[in-house]
N, C-alpha and C. Protein backbone atom coordinates (compact mmCIF):
# COMPACT_ATOMS: atom_id res chain seq x y z
N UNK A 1 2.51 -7.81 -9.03
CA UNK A 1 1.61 -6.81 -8.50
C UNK A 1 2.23 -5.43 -8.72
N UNK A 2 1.38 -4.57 -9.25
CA UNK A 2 2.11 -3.12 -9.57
C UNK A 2 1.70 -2.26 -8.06
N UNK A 3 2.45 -1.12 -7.93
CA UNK A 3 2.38 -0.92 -6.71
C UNK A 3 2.92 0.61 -7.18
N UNK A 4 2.25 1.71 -5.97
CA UNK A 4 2.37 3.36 -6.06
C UNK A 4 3.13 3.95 -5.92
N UNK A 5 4.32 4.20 -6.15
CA UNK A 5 5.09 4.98 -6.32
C UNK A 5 5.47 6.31 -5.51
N UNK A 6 5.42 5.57 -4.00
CA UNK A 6 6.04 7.19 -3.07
C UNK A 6 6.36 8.22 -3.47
N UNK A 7 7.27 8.60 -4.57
CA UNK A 7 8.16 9.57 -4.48
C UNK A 7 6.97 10.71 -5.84
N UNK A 8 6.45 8.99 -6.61
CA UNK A 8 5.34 9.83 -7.46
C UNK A 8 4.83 10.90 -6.74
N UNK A 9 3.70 10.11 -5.91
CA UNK A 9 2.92 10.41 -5.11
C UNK A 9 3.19 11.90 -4.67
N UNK A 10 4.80 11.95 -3.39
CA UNK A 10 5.07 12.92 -2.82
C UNK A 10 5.44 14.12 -4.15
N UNK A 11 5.73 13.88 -5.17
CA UNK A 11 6.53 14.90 -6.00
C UNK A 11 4.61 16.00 -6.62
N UNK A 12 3.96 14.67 -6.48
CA UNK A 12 2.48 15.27 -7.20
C UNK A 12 2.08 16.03 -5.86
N UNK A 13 1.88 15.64 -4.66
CA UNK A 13 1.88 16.63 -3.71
C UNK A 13 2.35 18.29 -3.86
N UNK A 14 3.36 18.06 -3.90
CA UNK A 14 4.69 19.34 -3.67
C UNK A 14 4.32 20.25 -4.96
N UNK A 15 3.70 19.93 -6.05
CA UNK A 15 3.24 20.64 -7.18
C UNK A 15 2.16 21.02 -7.19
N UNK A 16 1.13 20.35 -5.59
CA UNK A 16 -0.12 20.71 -5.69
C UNK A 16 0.02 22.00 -4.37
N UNK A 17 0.80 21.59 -3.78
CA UNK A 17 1.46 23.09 -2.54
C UNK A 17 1.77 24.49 -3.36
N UNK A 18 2.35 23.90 -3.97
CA UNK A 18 3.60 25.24 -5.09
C UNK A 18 2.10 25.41 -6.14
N UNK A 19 1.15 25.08 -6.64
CA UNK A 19 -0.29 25.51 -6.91
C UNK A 19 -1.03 26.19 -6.09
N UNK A 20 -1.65 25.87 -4.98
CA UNK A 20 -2.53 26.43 -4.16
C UNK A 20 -1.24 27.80 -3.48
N UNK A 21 -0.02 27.80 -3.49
CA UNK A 21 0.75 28.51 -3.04
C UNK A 21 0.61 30.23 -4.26
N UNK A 22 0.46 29.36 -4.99
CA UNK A 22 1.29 31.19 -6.25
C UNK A 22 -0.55 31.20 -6.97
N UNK A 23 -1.75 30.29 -6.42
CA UNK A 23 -3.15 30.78 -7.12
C UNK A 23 -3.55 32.17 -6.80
N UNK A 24 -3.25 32.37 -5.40
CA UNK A 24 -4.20 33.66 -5.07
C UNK A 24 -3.98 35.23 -6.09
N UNK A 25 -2.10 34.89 -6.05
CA UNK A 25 -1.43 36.06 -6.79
C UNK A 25 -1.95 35.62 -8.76
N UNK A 26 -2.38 34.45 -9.04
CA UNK A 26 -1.79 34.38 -10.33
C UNK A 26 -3.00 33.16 -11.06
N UNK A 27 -4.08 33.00 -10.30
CA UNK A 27 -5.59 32.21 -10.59
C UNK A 27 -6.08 32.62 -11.71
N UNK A 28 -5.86 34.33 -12.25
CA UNK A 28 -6.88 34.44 -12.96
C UNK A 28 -5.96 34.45 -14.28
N UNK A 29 -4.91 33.64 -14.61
CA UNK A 29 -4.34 33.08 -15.53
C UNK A 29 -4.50 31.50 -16.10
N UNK A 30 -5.58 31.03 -15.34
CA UNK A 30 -5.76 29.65 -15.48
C UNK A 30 -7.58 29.89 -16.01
N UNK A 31 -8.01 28.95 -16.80
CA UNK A 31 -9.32 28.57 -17.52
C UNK A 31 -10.29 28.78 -16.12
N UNK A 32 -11.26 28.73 -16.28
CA UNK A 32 -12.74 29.58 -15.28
C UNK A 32 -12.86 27.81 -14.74
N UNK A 33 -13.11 26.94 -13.61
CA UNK A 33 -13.66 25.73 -13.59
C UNK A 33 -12.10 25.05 -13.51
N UNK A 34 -11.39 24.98 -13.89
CA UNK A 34 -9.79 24.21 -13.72
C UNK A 34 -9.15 24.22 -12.19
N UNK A 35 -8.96 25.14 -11.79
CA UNK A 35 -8.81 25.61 -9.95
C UNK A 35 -9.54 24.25 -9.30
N UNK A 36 -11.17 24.37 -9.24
CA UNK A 36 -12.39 23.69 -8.66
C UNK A 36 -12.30 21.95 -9.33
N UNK A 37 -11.90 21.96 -10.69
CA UNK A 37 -11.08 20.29 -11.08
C UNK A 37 -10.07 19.56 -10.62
N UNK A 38 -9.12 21.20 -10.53
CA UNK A 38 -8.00 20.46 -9.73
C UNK A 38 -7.99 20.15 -8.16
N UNK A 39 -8.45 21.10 -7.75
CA UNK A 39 -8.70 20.67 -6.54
C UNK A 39 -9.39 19.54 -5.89
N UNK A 40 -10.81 18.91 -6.78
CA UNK A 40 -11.27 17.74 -6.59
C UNK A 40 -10.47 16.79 -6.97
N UNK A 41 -9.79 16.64 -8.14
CA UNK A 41 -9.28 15.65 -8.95
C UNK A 41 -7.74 15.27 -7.79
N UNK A 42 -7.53 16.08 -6.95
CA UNK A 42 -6.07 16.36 -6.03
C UNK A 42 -6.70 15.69 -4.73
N UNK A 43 -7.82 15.36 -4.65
CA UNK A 43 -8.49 15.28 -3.11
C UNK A 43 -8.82 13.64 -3.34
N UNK A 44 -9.50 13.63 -4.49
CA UNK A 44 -9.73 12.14 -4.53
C UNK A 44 -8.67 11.18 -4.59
N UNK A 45 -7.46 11.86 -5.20
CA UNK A 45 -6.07 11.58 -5.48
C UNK A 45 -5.57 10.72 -4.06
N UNK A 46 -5.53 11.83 -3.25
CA UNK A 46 -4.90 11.88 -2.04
C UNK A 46 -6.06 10.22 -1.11
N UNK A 47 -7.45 10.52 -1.30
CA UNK A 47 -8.45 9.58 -0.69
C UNK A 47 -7.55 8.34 -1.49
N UNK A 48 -7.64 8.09 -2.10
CA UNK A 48 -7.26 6.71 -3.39
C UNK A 48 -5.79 6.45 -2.56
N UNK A 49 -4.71 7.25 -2.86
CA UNK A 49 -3.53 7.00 -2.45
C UNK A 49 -3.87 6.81 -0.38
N UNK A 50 -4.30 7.10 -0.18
CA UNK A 50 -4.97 6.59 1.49
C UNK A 50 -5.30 5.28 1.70
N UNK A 51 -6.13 5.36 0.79
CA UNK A 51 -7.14 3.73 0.81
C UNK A 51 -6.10 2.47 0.45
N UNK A 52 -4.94 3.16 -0.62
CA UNK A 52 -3.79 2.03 -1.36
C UNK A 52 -2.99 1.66 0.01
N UNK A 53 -2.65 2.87 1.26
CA UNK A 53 -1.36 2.79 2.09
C UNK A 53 -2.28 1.52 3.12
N UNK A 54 -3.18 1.86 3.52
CA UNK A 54 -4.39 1.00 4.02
C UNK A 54 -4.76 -0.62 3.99
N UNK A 55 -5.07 -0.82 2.12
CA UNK A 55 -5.06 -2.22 1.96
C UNK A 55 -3.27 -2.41 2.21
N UNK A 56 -2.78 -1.30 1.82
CA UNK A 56 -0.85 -2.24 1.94
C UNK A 56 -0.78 -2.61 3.40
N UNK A 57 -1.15 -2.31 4.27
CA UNK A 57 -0.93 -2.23 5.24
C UNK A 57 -1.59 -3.69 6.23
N UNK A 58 -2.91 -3.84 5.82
CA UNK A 58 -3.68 -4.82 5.85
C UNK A 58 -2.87 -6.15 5.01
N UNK A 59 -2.26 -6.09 4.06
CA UNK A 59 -1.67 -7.01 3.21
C UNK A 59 -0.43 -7.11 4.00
N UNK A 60 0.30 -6.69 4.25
CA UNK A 60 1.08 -6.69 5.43
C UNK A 60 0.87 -7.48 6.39
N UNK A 61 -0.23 -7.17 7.52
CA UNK A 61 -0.59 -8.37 8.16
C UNK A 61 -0.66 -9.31 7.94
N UNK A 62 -1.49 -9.38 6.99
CA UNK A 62 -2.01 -10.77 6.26
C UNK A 62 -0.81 -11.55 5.80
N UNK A 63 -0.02 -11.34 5.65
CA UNK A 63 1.42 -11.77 5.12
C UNK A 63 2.24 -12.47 6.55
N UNK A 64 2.27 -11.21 7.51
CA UNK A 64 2.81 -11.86 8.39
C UNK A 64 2.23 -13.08 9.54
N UNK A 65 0.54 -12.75 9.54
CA UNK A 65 0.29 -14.14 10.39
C UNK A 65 0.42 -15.39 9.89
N UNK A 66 0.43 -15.02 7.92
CA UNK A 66 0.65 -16.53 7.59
C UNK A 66 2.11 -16.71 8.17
N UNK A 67 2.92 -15.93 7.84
CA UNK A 67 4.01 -16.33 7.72
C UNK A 67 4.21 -17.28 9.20
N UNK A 68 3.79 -16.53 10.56
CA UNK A 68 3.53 -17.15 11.78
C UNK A 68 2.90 -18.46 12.11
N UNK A 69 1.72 -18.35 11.22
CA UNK A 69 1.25 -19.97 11.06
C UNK A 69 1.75 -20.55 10.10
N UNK A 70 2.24 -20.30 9.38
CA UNK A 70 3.18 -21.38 8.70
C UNK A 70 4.40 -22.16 9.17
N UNK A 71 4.90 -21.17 10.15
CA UNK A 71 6.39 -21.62 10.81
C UNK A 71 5.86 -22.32 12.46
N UNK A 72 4.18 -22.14 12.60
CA UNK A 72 4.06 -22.68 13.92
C UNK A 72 3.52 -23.76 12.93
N UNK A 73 2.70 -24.00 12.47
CA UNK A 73 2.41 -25.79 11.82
C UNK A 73 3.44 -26.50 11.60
N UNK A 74 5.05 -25.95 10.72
CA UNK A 74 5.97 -26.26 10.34
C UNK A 74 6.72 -27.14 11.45
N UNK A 75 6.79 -26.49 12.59
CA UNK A 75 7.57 -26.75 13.89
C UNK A 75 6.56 -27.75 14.67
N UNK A 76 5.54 -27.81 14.68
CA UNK A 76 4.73 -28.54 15.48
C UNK A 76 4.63 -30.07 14.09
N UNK A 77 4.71 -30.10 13.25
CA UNK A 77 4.27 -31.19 11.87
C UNK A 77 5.53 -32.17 11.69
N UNK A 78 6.54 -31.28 11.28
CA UNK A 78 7.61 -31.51 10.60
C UNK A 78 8.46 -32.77 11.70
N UNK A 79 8.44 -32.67 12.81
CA UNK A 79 9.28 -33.28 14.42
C UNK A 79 7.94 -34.61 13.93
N UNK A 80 7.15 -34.56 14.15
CA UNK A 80 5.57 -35.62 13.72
C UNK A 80 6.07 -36.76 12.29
N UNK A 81 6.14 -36.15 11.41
CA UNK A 81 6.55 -36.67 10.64
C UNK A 81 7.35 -37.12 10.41
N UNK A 82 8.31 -36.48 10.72
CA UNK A 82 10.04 -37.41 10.90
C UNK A 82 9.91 -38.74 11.60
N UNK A 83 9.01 -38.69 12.62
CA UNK A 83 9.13 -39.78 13.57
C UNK A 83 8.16 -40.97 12.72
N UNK A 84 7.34 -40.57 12.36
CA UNK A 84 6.54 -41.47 11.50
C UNK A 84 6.71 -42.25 10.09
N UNK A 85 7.53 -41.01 9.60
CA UNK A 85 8.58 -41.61 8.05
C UNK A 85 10.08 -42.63 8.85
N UNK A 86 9.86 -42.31 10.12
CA UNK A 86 11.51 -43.18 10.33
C UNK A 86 10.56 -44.68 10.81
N UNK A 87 9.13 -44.80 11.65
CA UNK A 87 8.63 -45.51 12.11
C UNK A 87 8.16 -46.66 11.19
N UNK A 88 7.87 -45.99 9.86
CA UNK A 88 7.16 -46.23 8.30
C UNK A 88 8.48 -47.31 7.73
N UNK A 89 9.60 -46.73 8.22
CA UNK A 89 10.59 -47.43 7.25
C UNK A 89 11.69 -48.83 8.39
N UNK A 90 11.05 -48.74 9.61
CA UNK A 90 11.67 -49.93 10.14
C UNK A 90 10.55 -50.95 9.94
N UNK A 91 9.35 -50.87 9.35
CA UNK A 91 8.53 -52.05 9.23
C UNK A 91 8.78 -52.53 8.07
């Protein structure tokens, strides 16, 4: 499973600060419509990288109740079976 890259993430942030930071002085050095791209293209960015921390997070759970029902079937099965494979083999 490929997976997002924090530091990506935070470093694309910090370039979008240090942007909206030096536009006001220095905007009208950039193409007419690029500002209004980047800014959407930076927002949906941020929604997407939200929605990724979200399902991780959810996958997370999901990870750990198996892991919980696995080790409660395990403990409740495993004592069951022993007694039945030892019961199986004195007949």
């Amino acid at each position: 499973m490929q997976s997002i890259k924090s530091t990506k993430h935070q470093d694309l942030l910090k370039a979008l600060e240090k942007f909206e930071a030096l536009f006001p002085g220095f905007g009208n050095n950039i193409p007419e419509g690029r500002e209004v791209y980047i800014r959407d293209k930076a927002a949906e960015l941020k929604c997407e990288y939200d929605y990724y921390q979200n399902l991780l997070k959810a996958l997370e759970n999901c990870i750990n109740s198996y892991e919980n029902k696995h080790e409660s079937l395990r403990k409740v099965m495993y004592p069951c079976l022993r007694r039945m494979n030892t019961k199986s083999k004195k007949r």
